[in-house]
PDB file of N, CA and C in Angstrom:
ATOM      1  N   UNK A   1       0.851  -1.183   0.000  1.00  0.00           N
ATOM      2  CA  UNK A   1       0.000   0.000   0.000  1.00  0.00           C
ATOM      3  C   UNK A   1       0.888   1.235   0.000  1.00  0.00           C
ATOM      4  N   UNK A   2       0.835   2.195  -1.041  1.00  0.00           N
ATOM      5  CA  UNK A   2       1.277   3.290  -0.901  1.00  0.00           C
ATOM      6  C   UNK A   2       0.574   4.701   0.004  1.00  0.00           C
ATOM      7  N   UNK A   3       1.940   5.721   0.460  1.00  0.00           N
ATOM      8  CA  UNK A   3       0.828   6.561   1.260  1.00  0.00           C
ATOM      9  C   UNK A   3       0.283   7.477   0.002  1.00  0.00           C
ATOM     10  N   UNK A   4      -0.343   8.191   0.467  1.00  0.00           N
ATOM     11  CA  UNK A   4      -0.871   9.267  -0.070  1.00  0.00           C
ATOM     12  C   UNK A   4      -0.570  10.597   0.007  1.00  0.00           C
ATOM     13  N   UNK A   5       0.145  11.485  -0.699  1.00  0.00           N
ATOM     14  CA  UNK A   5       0.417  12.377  -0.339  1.00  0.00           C
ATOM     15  C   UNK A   5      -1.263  13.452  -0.280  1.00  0.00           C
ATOM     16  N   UNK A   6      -1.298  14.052   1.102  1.00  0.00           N
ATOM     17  CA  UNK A   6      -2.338  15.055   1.193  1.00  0.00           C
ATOM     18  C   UNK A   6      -2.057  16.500   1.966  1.00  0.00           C
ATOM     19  N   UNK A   7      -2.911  17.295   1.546  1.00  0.00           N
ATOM     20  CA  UNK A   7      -1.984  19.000   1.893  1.00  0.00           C
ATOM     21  C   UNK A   7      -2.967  18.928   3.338  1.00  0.00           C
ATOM     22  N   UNK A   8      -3.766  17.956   3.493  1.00  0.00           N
ATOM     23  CA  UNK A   8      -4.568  18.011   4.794  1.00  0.00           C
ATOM     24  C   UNK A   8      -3.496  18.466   6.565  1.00  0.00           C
ATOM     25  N   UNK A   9      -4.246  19.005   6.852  1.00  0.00           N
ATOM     26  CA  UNK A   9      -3.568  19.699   8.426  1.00  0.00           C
ATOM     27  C   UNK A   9      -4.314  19.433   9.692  1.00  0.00           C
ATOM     28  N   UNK A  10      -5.201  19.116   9.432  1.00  0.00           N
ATOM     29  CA  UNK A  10      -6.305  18.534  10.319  1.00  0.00           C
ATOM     30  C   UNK A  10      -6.964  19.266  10.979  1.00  0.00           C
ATOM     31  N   UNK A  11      -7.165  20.559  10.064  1.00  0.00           N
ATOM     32  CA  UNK A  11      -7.877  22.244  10.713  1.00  0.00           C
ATOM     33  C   UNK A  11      -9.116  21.671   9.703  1.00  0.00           C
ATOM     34  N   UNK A  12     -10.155  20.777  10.019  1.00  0.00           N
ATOM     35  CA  UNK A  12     -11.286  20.637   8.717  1.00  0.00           C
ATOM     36  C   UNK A  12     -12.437  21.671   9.124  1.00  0.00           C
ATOM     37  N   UNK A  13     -12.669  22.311   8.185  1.00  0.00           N
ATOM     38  CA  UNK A  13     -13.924  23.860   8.290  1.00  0.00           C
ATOM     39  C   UNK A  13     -13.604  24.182   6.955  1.00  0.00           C
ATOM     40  N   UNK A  14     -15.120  23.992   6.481  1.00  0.00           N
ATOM     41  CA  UNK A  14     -15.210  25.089   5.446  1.00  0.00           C
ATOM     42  C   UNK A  14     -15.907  26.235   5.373  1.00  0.00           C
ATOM     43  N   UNK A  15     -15.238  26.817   4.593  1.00  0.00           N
ATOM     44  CA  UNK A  15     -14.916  28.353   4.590  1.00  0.00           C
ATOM     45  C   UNK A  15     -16.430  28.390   3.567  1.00  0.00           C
ATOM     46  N   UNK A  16     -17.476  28.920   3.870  1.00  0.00           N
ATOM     47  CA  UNK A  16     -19.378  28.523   3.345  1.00  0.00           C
ATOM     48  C   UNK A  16     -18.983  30.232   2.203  1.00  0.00           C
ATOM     49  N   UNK A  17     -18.459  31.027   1.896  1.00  0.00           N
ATOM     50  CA  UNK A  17     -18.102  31.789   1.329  1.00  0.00           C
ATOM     51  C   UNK A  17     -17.951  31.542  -0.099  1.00  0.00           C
ATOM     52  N   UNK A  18     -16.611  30.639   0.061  1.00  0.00           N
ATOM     53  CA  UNK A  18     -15.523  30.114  -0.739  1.00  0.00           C
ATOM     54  C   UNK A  18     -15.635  28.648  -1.185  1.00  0.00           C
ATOM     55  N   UNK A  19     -16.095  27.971   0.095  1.00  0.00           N
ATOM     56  CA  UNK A  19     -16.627  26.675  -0.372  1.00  0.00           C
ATOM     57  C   UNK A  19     -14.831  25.854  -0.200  1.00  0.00           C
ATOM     58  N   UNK A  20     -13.873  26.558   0.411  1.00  0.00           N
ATOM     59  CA  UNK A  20     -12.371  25.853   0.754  1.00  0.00           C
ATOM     60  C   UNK A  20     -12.087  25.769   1.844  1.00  0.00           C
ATOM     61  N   UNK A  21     -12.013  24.960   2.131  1.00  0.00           N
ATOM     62  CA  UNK A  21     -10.891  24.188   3.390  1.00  0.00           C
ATOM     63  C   UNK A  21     -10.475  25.033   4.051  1.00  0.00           C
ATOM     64  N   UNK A  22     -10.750  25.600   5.365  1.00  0.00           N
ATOM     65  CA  UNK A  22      -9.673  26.789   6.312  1.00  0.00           C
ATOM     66  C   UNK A  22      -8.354  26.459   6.407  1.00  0.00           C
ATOM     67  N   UNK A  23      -8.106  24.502   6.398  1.00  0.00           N
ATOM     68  CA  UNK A  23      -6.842  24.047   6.843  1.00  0.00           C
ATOM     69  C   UNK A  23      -6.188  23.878   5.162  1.00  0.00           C
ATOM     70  N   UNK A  24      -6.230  23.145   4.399  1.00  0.00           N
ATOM     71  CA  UNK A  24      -5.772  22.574   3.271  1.00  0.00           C
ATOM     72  C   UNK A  24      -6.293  23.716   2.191  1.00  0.00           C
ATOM     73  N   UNK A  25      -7.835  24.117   1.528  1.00  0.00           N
ATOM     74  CA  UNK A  25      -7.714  24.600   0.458  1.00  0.00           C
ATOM     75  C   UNK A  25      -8.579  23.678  -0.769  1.00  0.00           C
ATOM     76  N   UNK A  26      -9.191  22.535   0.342  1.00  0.00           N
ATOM     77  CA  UNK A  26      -9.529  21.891  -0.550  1.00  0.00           C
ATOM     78  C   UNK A  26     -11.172  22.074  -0.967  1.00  0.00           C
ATOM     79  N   UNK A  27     -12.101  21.600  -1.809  1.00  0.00           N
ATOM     80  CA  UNK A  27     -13.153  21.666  -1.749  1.00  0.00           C
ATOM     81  C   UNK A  27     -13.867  20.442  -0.865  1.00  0.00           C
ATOM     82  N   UNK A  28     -15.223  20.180  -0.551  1.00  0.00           N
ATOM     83  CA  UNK A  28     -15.595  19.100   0.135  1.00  0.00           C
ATOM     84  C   UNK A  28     -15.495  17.975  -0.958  1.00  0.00           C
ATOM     85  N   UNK A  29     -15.542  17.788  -1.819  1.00  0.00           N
ATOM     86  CA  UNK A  29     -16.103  17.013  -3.323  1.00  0.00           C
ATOM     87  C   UNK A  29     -14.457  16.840  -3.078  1.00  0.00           C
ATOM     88  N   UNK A  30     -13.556  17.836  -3.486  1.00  0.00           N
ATOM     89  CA  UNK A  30     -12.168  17.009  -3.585  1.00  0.00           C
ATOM     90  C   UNK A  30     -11.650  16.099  -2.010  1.00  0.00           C
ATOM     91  N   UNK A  31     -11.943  16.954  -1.319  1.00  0.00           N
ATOM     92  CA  UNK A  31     -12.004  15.973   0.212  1.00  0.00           C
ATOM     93  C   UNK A  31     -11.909  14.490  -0.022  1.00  0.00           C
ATOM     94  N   UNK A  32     -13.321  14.433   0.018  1.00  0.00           N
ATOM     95  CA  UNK A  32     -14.070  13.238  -0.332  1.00  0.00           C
ATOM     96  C   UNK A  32     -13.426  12.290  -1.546  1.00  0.00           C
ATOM     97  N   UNK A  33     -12.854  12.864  -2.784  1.00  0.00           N
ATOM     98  CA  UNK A  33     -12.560  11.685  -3.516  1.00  0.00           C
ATOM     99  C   UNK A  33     -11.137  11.423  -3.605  1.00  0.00           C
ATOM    100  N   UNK A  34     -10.272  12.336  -2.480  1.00  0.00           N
ATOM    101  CA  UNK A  34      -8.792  12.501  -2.675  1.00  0.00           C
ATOM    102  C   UNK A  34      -8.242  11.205  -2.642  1.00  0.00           C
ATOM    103  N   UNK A  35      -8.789   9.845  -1.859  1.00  0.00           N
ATOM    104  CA  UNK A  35      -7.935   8.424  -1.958  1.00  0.00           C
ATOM    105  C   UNK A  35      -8.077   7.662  -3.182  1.00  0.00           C
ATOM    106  N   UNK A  36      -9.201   8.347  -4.046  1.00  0.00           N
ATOM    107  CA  UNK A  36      -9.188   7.905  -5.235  1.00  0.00           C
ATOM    108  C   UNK A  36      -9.048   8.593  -6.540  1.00  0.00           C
ATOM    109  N   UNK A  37      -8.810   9.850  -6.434  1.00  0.00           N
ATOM    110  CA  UNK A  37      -8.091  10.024  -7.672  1.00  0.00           C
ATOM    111  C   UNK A  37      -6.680   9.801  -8.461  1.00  0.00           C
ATOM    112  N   UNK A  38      -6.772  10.095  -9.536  1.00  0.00           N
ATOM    113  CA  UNK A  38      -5.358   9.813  -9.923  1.00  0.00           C
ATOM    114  C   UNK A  38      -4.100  11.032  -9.239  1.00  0.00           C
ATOM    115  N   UNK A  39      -3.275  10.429  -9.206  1.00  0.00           N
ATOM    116  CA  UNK A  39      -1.958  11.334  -8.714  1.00  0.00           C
ATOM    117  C   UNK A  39      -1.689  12.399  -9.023  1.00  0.00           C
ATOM    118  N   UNK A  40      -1.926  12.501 -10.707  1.00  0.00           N
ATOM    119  CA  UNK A  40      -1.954  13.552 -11.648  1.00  0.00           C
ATOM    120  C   UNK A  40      -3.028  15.034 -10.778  1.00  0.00           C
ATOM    121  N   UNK A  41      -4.308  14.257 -10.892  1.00  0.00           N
ATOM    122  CA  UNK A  41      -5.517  15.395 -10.354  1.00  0.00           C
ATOM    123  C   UNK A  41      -4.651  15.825  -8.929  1.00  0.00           C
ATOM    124  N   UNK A  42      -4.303  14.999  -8.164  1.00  0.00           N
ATOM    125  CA  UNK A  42      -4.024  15.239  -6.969  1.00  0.00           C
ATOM    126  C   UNK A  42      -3.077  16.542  -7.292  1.00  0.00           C
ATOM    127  N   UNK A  43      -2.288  16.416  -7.972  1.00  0.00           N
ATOM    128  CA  UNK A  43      -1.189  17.287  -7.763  1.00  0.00           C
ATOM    129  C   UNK A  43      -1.232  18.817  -8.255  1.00  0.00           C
ATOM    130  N   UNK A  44      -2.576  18.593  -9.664  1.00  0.00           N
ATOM    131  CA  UNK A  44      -3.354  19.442 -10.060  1.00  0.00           C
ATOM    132  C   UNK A  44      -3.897  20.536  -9.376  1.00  0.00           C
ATOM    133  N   UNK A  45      -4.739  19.515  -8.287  1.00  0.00           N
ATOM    134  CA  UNK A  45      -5.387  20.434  -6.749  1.00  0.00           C
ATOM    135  C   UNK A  45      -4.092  21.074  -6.419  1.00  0.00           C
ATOM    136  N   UNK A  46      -3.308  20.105  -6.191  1.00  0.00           N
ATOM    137  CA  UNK A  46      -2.397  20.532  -5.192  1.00  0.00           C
ATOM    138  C   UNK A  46      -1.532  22.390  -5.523  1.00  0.00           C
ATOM    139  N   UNK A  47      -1.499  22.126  -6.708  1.00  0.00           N
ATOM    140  CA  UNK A  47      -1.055  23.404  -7.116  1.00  0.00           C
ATOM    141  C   UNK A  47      -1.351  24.687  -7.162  1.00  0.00           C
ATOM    142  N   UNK A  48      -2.987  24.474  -6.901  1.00  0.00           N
ATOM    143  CA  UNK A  48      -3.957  25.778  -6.864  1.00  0.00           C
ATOM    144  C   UNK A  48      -4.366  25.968  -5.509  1.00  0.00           C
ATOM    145  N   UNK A  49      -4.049  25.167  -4.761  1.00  0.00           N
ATOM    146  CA  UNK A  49      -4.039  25.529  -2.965  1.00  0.00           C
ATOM    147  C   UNK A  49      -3.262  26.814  -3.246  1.00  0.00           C
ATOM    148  N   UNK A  50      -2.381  27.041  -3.006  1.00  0.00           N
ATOM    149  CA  UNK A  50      -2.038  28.022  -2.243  1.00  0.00           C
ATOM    150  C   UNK A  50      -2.510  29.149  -3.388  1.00  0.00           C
ATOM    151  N   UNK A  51      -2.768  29.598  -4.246  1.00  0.00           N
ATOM    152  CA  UNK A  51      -4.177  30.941  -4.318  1.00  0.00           C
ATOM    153  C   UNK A  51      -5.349  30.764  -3.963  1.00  0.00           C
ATOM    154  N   UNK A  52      -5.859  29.763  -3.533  1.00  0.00           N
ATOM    155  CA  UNK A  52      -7.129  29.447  -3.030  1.00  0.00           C
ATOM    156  C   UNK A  52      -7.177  30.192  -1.850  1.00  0.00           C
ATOM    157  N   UNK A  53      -5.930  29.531  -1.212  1.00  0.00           N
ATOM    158  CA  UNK A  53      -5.949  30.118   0.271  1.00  0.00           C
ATOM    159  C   UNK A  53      -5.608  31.431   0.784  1.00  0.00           C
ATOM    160  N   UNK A  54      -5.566  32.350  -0.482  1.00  0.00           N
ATOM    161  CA  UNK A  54      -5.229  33.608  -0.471  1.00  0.00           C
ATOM    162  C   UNK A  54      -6.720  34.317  -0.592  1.00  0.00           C
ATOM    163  N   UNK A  55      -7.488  33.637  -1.282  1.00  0.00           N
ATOM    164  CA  UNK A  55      -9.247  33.761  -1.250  1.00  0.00           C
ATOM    165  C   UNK A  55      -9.902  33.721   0.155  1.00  0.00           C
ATOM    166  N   UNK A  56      -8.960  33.234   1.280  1.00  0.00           N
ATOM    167  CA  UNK A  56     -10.020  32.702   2.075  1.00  0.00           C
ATOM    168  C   UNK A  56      -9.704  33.714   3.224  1.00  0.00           C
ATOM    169  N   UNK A  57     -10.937  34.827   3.725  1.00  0.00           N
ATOM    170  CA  UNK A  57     -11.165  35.890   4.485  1.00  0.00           C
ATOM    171  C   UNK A  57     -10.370  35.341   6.550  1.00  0.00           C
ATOM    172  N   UNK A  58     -10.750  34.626   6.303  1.00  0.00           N
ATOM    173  CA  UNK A  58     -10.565  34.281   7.697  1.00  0.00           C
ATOM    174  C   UNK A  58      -9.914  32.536   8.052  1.00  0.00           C
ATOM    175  N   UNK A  59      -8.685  32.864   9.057  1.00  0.00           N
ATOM    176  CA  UNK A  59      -7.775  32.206   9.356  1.00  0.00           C
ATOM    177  C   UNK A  59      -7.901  30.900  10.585  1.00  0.00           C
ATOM    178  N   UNK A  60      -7.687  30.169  10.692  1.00  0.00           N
ATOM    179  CA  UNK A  60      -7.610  29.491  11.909  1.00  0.00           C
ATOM    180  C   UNK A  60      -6.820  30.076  12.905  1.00  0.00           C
ATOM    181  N   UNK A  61      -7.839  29.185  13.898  1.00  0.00           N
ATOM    182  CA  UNK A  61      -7.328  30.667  15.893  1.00  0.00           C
ATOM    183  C   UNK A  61      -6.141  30.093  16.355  1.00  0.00           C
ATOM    184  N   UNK A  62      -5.698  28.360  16.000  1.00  0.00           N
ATOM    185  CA  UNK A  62      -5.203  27.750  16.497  1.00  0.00           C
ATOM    186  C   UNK A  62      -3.951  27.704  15.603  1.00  0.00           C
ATOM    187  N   UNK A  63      -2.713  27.426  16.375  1.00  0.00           N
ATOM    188  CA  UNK A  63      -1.452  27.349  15.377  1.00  0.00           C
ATOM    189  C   UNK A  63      -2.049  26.062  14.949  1.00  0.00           C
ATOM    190  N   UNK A  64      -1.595  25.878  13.544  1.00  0.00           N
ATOM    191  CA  UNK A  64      -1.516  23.993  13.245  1.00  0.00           C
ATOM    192  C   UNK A  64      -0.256  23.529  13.309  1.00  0.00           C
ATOM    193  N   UNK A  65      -0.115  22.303  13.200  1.00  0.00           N
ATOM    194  CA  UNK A  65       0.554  21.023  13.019  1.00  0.00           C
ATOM    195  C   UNK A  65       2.229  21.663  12.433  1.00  0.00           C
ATOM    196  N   UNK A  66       1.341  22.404  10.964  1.00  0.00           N
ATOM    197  CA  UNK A  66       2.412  22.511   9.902  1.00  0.00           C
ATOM    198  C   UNK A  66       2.720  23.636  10.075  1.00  0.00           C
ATOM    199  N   UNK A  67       1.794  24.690  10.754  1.00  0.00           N
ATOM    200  CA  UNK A  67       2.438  26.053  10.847  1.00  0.00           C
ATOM    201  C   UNK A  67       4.120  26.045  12.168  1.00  0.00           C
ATOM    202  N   UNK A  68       3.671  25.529  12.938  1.00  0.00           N
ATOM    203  CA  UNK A  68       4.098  25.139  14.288  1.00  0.00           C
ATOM    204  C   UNK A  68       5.565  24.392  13.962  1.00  0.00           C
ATOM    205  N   UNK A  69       5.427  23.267  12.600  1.00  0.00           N
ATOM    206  CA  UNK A  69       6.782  23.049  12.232  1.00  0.00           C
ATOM    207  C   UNK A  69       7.647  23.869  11.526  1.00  0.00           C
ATOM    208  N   UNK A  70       7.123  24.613  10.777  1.00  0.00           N
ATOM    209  CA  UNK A  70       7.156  26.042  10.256  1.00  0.00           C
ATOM    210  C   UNK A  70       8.239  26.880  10.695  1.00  0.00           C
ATOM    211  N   UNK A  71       7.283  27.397  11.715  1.00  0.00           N
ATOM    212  CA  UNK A  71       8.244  28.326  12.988  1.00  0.00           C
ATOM    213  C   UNK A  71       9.380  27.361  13.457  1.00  0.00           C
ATOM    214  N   UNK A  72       8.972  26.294  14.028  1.00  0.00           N
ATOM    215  CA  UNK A  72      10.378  25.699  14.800  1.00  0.00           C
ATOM    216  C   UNK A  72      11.490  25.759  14.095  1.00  0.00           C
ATOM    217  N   UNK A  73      11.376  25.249  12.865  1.00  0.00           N
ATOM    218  CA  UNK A  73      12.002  24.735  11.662  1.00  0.00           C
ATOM    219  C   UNK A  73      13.146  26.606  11.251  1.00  0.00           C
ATOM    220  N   UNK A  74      12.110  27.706  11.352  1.00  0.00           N
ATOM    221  CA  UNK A  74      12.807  29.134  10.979  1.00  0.00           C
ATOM    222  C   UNK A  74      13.409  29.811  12.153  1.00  0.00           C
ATOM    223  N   UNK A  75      13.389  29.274  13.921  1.00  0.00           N
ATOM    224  CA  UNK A  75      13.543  29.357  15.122  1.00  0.00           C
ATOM    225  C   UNK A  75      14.910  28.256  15.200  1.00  0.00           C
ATOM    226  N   UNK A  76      14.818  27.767  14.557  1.00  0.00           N
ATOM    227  CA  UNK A  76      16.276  26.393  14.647  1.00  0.00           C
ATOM    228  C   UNK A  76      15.689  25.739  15.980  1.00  0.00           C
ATOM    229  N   UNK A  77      15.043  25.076  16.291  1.00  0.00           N
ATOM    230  CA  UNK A  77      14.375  24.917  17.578  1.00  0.00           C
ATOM    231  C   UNK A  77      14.192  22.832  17.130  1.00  0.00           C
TER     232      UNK A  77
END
């Protein structure tokens, strides 16, 4: 079994505006079929996350996962 690469962060809320992901960027429809599409689509999505997430008005309250490695990672920590 291979993994799956996913931009998921585990912040799930959608943004009822935009209809994207607060955490990832994704739509619910891509959510939902991400273990089965092809790699190709995946990476497709994957590429338009980050202007998506420039669409989206309001932020999560909580650091995440990836922000948090982020900082450590630019902190040398």
């Amino acid at each position: 079994m291979s993994i799956i690469e996913s931009p998921c962060i585990l912040v799930c809320a959608i943004d009822m505006k935009t209809g994207y992901c607060f955490g990832c960027g994704r739509t619910r429809e891509e959510i939902g079929a991400w273990s089965v599409m092809s790699p190709d689509n995946r990476r497709t999505i994957m590429a338009d996350l980050p202007a998506r997430m420039e669409t989206i008005e309001r932020r999560p309250r909580r650091e995440t996962r990836r922000g948090r490695m982020a900082r450590e990672k630019e902190q040398g920590i």
